[in-house]
N, C-alpha and C. Protein backbone atom coordinates (compact mmCIF):
# COMPACT_ATOMS: atom_id res chain seq x y z
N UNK A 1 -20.04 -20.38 62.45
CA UNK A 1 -19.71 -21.14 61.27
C UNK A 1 -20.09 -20.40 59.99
N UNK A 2 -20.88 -19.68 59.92
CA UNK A 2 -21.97 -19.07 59.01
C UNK A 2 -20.59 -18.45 58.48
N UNK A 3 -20.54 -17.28 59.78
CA UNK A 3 -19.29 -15.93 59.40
C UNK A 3 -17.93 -16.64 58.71
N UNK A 4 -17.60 -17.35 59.30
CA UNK A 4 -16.50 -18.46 59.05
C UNK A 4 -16.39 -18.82 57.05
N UNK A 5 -17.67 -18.93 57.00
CA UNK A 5 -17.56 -19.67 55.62
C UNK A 5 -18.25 -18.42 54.52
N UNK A 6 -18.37 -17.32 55.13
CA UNK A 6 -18.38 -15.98 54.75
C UNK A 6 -17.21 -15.67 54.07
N UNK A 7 -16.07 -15.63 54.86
CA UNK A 7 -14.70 -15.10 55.03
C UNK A 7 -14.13 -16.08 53.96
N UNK A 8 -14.48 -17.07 54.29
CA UNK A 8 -13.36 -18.19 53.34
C UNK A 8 -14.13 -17.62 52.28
N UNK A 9 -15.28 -17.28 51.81
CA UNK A 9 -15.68 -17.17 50.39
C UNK A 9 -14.89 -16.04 49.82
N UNK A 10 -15.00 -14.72 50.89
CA UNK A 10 -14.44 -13.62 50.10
C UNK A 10 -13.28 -13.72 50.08
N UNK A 11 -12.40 -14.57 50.78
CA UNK A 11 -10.85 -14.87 50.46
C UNK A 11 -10.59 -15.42 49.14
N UNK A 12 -11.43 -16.34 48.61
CA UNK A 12 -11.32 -17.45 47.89
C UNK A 12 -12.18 -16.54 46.29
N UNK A 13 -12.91 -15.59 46.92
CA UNK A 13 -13.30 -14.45 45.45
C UNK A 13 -12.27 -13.28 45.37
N UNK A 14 -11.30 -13.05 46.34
CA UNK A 14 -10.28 -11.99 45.97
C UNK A 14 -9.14 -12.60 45.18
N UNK A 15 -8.88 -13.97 45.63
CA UNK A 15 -8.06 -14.81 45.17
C UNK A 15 -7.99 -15.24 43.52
N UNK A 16 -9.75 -15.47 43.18
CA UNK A 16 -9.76 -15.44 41.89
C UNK A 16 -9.91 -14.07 40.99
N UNK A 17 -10.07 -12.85 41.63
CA UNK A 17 -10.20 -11.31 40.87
C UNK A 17 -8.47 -11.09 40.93
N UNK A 18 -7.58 -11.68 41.83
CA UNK A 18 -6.70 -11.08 41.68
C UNK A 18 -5.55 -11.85 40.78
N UNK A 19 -6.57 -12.97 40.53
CA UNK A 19 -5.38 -14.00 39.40
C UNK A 19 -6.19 -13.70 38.10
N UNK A 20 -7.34 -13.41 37.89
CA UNK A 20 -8.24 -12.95 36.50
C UNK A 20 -7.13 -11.34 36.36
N UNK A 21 -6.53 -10.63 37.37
CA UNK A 21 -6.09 -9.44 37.05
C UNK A 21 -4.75 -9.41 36.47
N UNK A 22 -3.84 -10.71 37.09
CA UNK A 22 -2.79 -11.29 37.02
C UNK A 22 -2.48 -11.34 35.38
N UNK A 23 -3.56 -12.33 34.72
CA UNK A 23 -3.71 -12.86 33.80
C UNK A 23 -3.87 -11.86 32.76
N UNK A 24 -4.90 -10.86 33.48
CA UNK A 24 -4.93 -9.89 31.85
C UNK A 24 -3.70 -8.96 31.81
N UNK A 25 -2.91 -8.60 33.05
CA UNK A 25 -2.06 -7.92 32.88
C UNK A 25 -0.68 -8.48 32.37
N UNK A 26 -0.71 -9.91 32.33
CA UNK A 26 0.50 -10.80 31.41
C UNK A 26 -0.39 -10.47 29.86
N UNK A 27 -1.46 -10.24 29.84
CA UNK A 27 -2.05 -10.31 28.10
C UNK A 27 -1.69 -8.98 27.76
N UNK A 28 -1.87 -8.09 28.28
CA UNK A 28 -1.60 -6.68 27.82
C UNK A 28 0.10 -6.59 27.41
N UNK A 29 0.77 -6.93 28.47
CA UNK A 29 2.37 -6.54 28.35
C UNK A 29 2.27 -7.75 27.00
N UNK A 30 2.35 -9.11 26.82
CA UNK A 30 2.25 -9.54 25.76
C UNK A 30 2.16 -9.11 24.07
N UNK A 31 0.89 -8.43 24.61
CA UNK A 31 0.18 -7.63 23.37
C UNK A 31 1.33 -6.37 22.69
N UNK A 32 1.88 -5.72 24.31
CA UNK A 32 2.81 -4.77 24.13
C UNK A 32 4.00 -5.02 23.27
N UNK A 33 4.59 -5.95 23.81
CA UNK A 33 6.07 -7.01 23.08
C UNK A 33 5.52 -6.96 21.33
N UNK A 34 4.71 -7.66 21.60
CA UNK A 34 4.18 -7.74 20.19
C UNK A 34 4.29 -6.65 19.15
N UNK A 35 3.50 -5.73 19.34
CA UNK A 35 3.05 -4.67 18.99
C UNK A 35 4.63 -3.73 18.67
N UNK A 36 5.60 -3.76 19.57
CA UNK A 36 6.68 -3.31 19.47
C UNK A 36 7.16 -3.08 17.95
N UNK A 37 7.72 -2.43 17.28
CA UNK A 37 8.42 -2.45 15.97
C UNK A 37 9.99 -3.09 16.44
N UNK A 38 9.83 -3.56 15.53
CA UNK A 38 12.00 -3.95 15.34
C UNK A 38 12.95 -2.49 15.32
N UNK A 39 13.44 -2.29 16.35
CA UNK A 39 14.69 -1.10 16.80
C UNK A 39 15.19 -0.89 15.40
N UNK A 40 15.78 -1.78 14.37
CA UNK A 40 16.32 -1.89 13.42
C UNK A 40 15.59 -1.20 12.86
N UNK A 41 14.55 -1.33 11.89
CA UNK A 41 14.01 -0.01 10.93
C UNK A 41 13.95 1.08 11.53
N UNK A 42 14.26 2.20 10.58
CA UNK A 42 14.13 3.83 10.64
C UNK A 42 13.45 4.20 9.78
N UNK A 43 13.25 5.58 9.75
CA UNK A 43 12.17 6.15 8.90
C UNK A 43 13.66 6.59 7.93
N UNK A 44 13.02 7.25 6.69
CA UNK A 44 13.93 7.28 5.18
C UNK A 44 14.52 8.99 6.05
N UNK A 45 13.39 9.44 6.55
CA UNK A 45 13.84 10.76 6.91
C UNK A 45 12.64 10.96 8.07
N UNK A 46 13.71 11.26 8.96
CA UNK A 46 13.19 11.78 10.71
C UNK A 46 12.24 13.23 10.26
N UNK A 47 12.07 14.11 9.37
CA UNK A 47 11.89 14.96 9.36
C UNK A 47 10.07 15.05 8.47
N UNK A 48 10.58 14.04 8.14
CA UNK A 48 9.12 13.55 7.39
C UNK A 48 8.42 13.51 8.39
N UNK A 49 6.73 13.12 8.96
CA UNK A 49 6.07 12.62 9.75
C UNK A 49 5.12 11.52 9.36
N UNK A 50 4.83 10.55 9.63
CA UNK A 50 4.39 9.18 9.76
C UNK A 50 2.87 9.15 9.97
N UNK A 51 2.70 10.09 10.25
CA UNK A 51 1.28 10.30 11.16
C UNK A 51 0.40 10.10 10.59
N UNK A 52 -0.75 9.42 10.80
CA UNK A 52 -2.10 9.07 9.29
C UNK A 52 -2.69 10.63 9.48
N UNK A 53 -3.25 11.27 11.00
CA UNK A 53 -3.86 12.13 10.67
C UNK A 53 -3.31 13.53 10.09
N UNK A 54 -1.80 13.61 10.17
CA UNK A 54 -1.18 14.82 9.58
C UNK A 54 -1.01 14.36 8.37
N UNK A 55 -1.11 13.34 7.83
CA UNK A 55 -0.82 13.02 6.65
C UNK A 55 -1.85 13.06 5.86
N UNK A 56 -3.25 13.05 6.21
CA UNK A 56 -4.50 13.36 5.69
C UNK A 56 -4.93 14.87 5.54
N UNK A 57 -4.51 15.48 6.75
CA UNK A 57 -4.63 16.70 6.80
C UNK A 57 -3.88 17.55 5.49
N UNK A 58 -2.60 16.98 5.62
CA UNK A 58 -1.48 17.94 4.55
C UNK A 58 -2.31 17.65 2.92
N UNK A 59 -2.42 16.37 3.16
CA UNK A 59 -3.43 15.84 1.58
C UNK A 59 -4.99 16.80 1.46
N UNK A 60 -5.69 16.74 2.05
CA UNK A 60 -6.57 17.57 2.31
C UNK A 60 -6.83 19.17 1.95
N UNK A 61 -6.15 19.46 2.44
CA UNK A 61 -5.76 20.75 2.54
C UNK A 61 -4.40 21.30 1.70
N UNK A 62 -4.08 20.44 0.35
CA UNK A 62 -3.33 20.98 -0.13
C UNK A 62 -3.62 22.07 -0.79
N UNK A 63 -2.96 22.91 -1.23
CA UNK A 63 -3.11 23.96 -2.73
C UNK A 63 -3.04 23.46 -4.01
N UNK A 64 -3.90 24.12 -4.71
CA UNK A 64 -3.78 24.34 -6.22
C UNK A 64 -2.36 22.98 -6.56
N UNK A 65 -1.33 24.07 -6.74
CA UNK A 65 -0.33 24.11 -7.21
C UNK A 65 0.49 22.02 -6.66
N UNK A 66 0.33 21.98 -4.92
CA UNK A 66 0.79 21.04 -4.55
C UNK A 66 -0.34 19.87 -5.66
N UNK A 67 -1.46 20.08 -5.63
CA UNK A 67 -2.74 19.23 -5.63
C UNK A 67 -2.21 18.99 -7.92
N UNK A 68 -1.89 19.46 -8.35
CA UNK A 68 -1.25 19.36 -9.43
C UNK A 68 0.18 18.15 -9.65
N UNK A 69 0.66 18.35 -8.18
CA UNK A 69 2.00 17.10 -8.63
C UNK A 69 1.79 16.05 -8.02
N UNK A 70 0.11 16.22 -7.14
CA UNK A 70 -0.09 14.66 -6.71
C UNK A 70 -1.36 14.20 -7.48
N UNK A 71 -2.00 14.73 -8.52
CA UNK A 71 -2.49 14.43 -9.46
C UNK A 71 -1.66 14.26 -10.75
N UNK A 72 -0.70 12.98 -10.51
CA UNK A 72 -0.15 12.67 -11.89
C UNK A 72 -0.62 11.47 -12.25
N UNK A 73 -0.35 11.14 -13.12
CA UNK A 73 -1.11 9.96 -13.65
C UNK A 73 0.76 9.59 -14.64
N UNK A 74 0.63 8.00 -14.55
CA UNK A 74 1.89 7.07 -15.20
C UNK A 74 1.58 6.76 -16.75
N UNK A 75 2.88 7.55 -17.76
CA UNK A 75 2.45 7.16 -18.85
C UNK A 75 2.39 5.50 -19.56
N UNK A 76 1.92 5.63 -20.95
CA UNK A 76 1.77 4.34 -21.35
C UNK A 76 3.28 3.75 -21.49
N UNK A 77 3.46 2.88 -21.82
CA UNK A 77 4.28 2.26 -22.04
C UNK A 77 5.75 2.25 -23.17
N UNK A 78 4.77 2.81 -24.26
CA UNK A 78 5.49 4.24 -25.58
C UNK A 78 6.46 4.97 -25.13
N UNK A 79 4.92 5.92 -24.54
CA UNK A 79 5.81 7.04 -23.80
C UNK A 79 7.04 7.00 -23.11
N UNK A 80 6.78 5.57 -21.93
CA UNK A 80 8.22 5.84 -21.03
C UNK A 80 9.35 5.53 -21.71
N UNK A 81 9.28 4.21 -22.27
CA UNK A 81 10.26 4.04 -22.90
C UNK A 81 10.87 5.33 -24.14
N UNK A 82 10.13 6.65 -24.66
CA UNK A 82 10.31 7.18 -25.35
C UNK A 82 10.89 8.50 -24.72
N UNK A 83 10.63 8.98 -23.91
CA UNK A 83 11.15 10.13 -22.80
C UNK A 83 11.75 9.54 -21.43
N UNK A 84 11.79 8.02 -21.17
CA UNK A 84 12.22 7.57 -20.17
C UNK A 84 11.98 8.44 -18.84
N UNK A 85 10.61 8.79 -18.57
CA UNK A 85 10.16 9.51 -17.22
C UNK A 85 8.80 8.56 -17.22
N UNK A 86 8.56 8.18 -16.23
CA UNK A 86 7.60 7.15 -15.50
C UNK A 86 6.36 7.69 -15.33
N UNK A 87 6.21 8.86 -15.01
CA UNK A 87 4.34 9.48 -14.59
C UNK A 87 4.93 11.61 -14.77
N UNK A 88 3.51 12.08 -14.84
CA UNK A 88 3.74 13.82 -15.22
C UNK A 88 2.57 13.84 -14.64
N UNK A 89 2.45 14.91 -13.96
CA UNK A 89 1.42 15.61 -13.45
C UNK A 89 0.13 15.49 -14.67
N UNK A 90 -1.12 15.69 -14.71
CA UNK A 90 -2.04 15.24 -15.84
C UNK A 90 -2.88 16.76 -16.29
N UNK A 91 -2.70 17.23 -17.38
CA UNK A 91 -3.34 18.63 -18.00
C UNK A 91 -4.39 18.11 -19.14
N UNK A 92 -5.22 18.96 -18.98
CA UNK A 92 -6.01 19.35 -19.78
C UNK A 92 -5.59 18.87 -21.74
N UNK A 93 -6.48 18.40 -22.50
CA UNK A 93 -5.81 17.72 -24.06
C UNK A 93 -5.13 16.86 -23.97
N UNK A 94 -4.80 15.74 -22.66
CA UNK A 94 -3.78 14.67 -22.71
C UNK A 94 -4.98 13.65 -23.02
N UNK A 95 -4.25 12.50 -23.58
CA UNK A 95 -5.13 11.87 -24.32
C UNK A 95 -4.63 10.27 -23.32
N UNK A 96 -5.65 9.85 -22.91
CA UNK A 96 -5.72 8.75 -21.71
C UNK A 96 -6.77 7.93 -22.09
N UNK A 97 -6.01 6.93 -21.22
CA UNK A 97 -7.05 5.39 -21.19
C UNK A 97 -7.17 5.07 -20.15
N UNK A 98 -8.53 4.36 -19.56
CA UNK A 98 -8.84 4.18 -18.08
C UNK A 98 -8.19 2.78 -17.69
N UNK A 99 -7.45 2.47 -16.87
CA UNK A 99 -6.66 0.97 -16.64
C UNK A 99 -7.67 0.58 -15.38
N UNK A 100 -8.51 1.56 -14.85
CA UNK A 100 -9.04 0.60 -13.89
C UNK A 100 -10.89 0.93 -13.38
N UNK A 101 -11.71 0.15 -12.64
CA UNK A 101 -12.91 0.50 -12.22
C UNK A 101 -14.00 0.98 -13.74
N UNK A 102 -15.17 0.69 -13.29
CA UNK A 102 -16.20 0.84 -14.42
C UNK A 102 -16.13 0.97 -15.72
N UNK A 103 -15.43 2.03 -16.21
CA UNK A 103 -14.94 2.49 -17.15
C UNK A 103 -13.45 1.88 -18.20
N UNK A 104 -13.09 0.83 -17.34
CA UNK A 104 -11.87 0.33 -17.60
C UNK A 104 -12.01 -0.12 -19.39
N UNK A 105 -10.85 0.33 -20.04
CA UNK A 105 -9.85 0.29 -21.57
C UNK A 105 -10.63 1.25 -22.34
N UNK A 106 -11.53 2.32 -21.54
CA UNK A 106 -12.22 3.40 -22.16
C UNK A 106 -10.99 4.24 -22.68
N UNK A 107 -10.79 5.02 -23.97
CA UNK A 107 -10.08 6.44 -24.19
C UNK A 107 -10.96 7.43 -24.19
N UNK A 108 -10.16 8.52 -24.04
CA UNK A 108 -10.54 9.49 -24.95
C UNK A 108 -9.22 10.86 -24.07
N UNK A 109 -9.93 11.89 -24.48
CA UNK A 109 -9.25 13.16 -24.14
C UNK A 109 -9.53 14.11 -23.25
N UNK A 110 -8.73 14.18 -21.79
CA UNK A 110 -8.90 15.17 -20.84
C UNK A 110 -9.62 16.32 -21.41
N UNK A 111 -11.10 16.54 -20.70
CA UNK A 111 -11.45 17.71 -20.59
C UNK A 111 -11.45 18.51 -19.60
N UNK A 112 -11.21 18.48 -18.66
CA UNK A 112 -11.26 19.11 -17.16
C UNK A 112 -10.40 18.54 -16.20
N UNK A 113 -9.59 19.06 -15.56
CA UNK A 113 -8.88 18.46 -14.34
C UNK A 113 -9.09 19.00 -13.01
N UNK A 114 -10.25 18.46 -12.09
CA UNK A 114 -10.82 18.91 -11.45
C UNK A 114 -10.33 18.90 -10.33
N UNK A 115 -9.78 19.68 -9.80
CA UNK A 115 -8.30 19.86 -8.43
C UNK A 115 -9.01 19.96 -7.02
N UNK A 116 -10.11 20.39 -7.18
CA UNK A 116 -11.05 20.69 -5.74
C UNK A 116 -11.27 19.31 -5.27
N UNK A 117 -11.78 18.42 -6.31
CA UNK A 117 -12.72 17.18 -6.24
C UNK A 117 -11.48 16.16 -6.36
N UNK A 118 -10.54 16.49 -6.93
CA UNK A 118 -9.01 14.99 -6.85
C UNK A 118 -9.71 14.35 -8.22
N UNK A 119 -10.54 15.12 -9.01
CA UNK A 119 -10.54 14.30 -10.08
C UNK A 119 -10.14 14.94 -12.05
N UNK A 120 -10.44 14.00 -13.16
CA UNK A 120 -10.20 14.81 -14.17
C UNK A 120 -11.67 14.10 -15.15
N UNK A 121 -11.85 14.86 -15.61
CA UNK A 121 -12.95 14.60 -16.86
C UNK A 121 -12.34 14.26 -17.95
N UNK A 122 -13.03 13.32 -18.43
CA UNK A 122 -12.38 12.60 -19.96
C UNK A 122 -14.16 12.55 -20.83
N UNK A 123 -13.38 13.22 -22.07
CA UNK A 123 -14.72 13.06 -22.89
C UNK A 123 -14.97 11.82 -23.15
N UNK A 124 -16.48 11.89 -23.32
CA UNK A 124 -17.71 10.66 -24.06
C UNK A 124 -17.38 9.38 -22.43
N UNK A 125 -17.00 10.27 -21.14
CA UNK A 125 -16.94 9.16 -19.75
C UNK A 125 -18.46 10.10 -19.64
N UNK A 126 -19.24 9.78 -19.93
CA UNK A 126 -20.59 10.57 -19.25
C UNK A 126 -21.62 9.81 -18.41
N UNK A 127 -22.66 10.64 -17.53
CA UNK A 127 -23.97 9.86 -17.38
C UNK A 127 -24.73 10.62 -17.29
N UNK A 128 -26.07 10.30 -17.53
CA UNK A 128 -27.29 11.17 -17.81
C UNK A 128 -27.96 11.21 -16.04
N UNK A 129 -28.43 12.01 -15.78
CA UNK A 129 -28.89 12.30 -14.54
C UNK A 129 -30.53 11.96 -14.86
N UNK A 130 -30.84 12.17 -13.60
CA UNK A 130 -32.74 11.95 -13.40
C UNK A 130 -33.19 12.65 -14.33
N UNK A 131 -33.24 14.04 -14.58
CA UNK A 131 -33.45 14.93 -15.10
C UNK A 131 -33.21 15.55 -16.54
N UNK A 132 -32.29 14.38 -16.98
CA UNK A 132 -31.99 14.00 -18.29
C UNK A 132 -30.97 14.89 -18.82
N UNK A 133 -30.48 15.44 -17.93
CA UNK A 133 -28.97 15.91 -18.25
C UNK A 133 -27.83 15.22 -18.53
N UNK A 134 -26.68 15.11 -19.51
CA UNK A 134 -26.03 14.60 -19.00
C UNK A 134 -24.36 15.62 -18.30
N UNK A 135 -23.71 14.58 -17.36
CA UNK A 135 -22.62 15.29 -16.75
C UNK A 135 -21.32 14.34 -16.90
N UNK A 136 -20.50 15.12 -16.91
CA UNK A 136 -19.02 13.94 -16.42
C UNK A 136 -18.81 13.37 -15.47
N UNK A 137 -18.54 12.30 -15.97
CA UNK A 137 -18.12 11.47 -14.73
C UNK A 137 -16.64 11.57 -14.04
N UNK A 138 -16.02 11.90 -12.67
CA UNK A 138 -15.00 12.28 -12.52
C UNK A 138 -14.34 10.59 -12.00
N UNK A 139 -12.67 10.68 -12.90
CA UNK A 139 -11.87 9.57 -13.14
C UNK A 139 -10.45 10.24 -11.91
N UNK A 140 -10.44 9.31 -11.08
CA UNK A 140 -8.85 9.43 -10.17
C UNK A 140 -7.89 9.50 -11.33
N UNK A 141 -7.24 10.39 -11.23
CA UNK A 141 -6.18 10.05 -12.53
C UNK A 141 -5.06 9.24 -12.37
N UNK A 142 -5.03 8.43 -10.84
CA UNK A 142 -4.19 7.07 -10.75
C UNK A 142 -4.02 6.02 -11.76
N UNK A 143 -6.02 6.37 -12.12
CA UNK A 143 -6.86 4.90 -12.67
C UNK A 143 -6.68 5.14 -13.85
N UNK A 144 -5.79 5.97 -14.45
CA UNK A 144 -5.72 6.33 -15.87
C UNK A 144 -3.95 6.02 -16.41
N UNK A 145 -3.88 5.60 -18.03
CA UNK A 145 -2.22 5.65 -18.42
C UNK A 145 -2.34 7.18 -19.64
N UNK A 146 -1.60 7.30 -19.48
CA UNK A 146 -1.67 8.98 -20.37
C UNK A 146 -1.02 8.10 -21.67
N UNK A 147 -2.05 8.34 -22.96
CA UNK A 147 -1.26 7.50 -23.95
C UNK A 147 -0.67 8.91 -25.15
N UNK A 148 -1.23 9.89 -25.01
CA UNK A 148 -0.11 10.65 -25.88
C UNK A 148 -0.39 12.07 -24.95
N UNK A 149 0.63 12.67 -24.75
CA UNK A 149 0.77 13.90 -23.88
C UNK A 149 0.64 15.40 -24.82
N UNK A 150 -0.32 16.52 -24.17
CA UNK A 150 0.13 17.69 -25.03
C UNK A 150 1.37 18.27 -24.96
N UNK A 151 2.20 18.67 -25.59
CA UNK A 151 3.50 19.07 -25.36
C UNK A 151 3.49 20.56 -25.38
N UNK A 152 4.20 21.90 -24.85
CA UNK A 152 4.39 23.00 -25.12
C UNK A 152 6.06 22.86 -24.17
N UNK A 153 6.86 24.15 -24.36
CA UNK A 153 7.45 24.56 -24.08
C UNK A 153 7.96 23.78 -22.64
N UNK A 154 6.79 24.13 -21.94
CA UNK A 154 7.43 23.90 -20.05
C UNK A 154 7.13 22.73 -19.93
N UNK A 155 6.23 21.90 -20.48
CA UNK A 155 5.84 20.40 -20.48
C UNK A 155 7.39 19.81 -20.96
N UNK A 156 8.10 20.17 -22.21
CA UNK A 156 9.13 19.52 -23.03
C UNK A 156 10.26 19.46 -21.86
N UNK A 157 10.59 21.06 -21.30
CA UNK A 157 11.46 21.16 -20.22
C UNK A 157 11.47 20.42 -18.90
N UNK A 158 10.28 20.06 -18.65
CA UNK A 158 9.82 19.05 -17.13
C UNK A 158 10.14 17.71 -17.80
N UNK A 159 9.92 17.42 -18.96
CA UNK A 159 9.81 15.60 -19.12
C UNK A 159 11.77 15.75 -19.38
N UNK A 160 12.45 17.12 -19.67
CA UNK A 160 14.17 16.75 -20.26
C UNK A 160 14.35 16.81 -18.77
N UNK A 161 14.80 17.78 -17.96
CA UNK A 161 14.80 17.57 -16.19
C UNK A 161 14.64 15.94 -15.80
N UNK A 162 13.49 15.36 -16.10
CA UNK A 162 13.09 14.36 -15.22
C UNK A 162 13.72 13.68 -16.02
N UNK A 163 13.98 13.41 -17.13
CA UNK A 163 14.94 12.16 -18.02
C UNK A 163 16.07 12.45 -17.12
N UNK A 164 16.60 13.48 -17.36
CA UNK A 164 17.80 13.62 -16.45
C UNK A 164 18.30 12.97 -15.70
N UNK A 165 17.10 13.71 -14.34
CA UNK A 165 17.40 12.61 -13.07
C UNK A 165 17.38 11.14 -12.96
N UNK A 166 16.54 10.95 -13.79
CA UNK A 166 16.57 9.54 -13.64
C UNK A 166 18.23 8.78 -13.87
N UNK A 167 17.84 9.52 -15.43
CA UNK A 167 19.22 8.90 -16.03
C UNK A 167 20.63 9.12 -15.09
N UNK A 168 20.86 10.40 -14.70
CA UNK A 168 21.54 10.40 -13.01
C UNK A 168 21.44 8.82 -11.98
N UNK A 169 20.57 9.30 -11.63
CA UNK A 169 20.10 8.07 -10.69
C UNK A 169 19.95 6.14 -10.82
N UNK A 170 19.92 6.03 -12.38
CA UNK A 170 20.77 4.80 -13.05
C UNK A 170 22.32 4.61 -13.20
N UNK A 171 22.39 5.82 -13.53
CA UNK A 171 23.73 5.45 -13.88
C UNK A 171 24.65 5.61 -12.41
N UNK A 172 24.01 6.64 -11.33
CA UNK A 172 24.76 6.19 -9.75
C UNK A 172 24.53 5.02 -9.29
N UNK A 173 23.51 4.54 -9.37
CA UNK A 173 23.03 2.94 -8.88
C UNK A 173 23.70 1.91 -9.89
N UNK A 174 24.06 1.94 -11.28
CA UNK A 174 25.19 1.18 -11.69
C UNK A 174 26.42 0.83 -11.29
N UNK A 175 26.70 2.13 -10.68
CA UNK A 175 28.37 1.85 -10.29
C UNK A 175 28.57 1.47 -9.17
N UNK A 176 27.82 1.47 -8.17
CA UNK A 176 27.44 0.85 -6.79
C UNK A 176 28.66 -0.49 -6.39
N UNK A 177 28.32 -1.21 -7.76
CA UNK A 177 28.78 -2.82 -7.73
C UNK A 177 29.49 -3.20 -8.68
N UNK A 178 30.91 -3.39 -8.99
CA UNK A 178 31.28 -3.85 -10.34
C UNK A 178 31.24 -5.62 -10.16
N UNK A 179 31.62 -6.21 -11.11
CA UNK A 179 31.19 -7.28 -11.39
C UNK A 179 33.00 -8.19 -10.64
N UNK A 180 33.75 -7.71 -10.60
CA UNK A 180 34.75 -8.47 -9.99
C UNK A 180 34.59 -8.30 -8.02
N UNK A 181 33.74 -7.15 -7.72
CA UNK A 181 33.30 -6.94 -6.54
C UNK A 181 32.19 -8.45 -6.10
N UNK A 182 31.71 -8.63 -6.80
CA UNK A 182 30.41 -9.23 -6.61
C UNK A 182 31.11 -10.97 -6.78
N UNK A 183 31.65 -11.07 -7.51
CA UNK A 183 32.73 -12.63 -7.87
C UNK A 183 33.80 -12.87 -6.72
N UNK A 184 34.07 -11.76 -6.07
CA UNK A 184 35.36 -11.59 -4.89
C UNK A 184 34.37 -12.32 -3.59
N UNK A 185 32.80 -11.66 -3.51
CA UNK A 185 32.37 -11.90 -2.35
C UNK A 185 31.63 -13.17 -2.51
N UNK A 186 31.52 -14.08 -3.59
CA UNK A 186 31.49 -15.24 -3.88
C UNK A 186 31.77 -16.55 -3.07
N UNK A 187 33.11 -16.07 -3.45
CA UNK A 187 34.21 -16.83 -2.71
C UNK A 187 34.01 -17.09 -1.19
């Protein structure tokens, strides 16, 4: 009887390990369905990569030169409407206001654009150290609106280019739709 009610136990404990296994393996495929993306979206371009860690890496490890056109900062409001280009890479004598974190509706004038560190120095942003020095404080130049730009030569030529395109790129996205198109599908 003993052995007997042995057997029924371990029948009756395989029975429940193998429906506890049942169960998580309906939760996983679940989880899977879920997790799935919609077939319907694509990427803008297959050639791009998606990847967080190649995408950190390429950021990381950019150059000089790349680390310059992803340090732009969006002008004020003047500005765009006045050159109709939205953000410029950020140089040295541009004259900015902080829109965000500690420092926020501070001005003053780029002194340093610090490309190693992802940051730029703006005079009288300071703090005094232990030691009674003081140093700059480094500003993301996201967190900044550029309210009057230095201009030379290749600066004037980058902001006529980028009016350009834009202005290109309005006026293709205008014609997209005329207005008897849009009254036809009304109906």
């Amino acid at each position: 009887r003993v052995r007997e009610r042995k057997k029924m136990k371990r029948r009756e404990n395989i029975c429940v390990i193998s429906e506890k296994i049942r169960i998580r393996r309906n939760k996983t495929l679940e989880k899977r369905e879920f997790l799935k993306k919609p077939a319907a979206k694509m990427k803008y371009n297959p050639r791009v990569t998606s990847s967080r860690r190649k995408n950190r890496k390429a950021h990381f490890t950019a150059s000089s030169s790349e680390r310059r056109v992803i340090m732009s900062s969006p002008l004020s409001a003047d500005l765009r409407q006045k050159y109709n280009v939205r953000s410029m890479p950020i140089r040295k004598d541009d004259e900015v206001q902080i829109v965000r974190g500690t420092y926020k509706g501070r001005e003053g004038k780029v002194v340093q654009v610090y490309r190693r560190k992802w940051v730029i120095h703006i005079e009288r942003i300071t703090r005094e150290k232990v030691n009674g020095t003081t140093v700059n404080v480094g500003v993301q130049p996201s967190k900044v609106v550029i309210t009057k730009l230095r201009l030379d030569k290749d600066r004037k030529s980058l902001l006529e280019r980028k009016a350009k395109g834009r202005a290109a790129a309005d006026k293709e996205k205008g014609t997209k739709f005329t207005s008897e198109d849009i009254m036809q599908n009304v109906d």
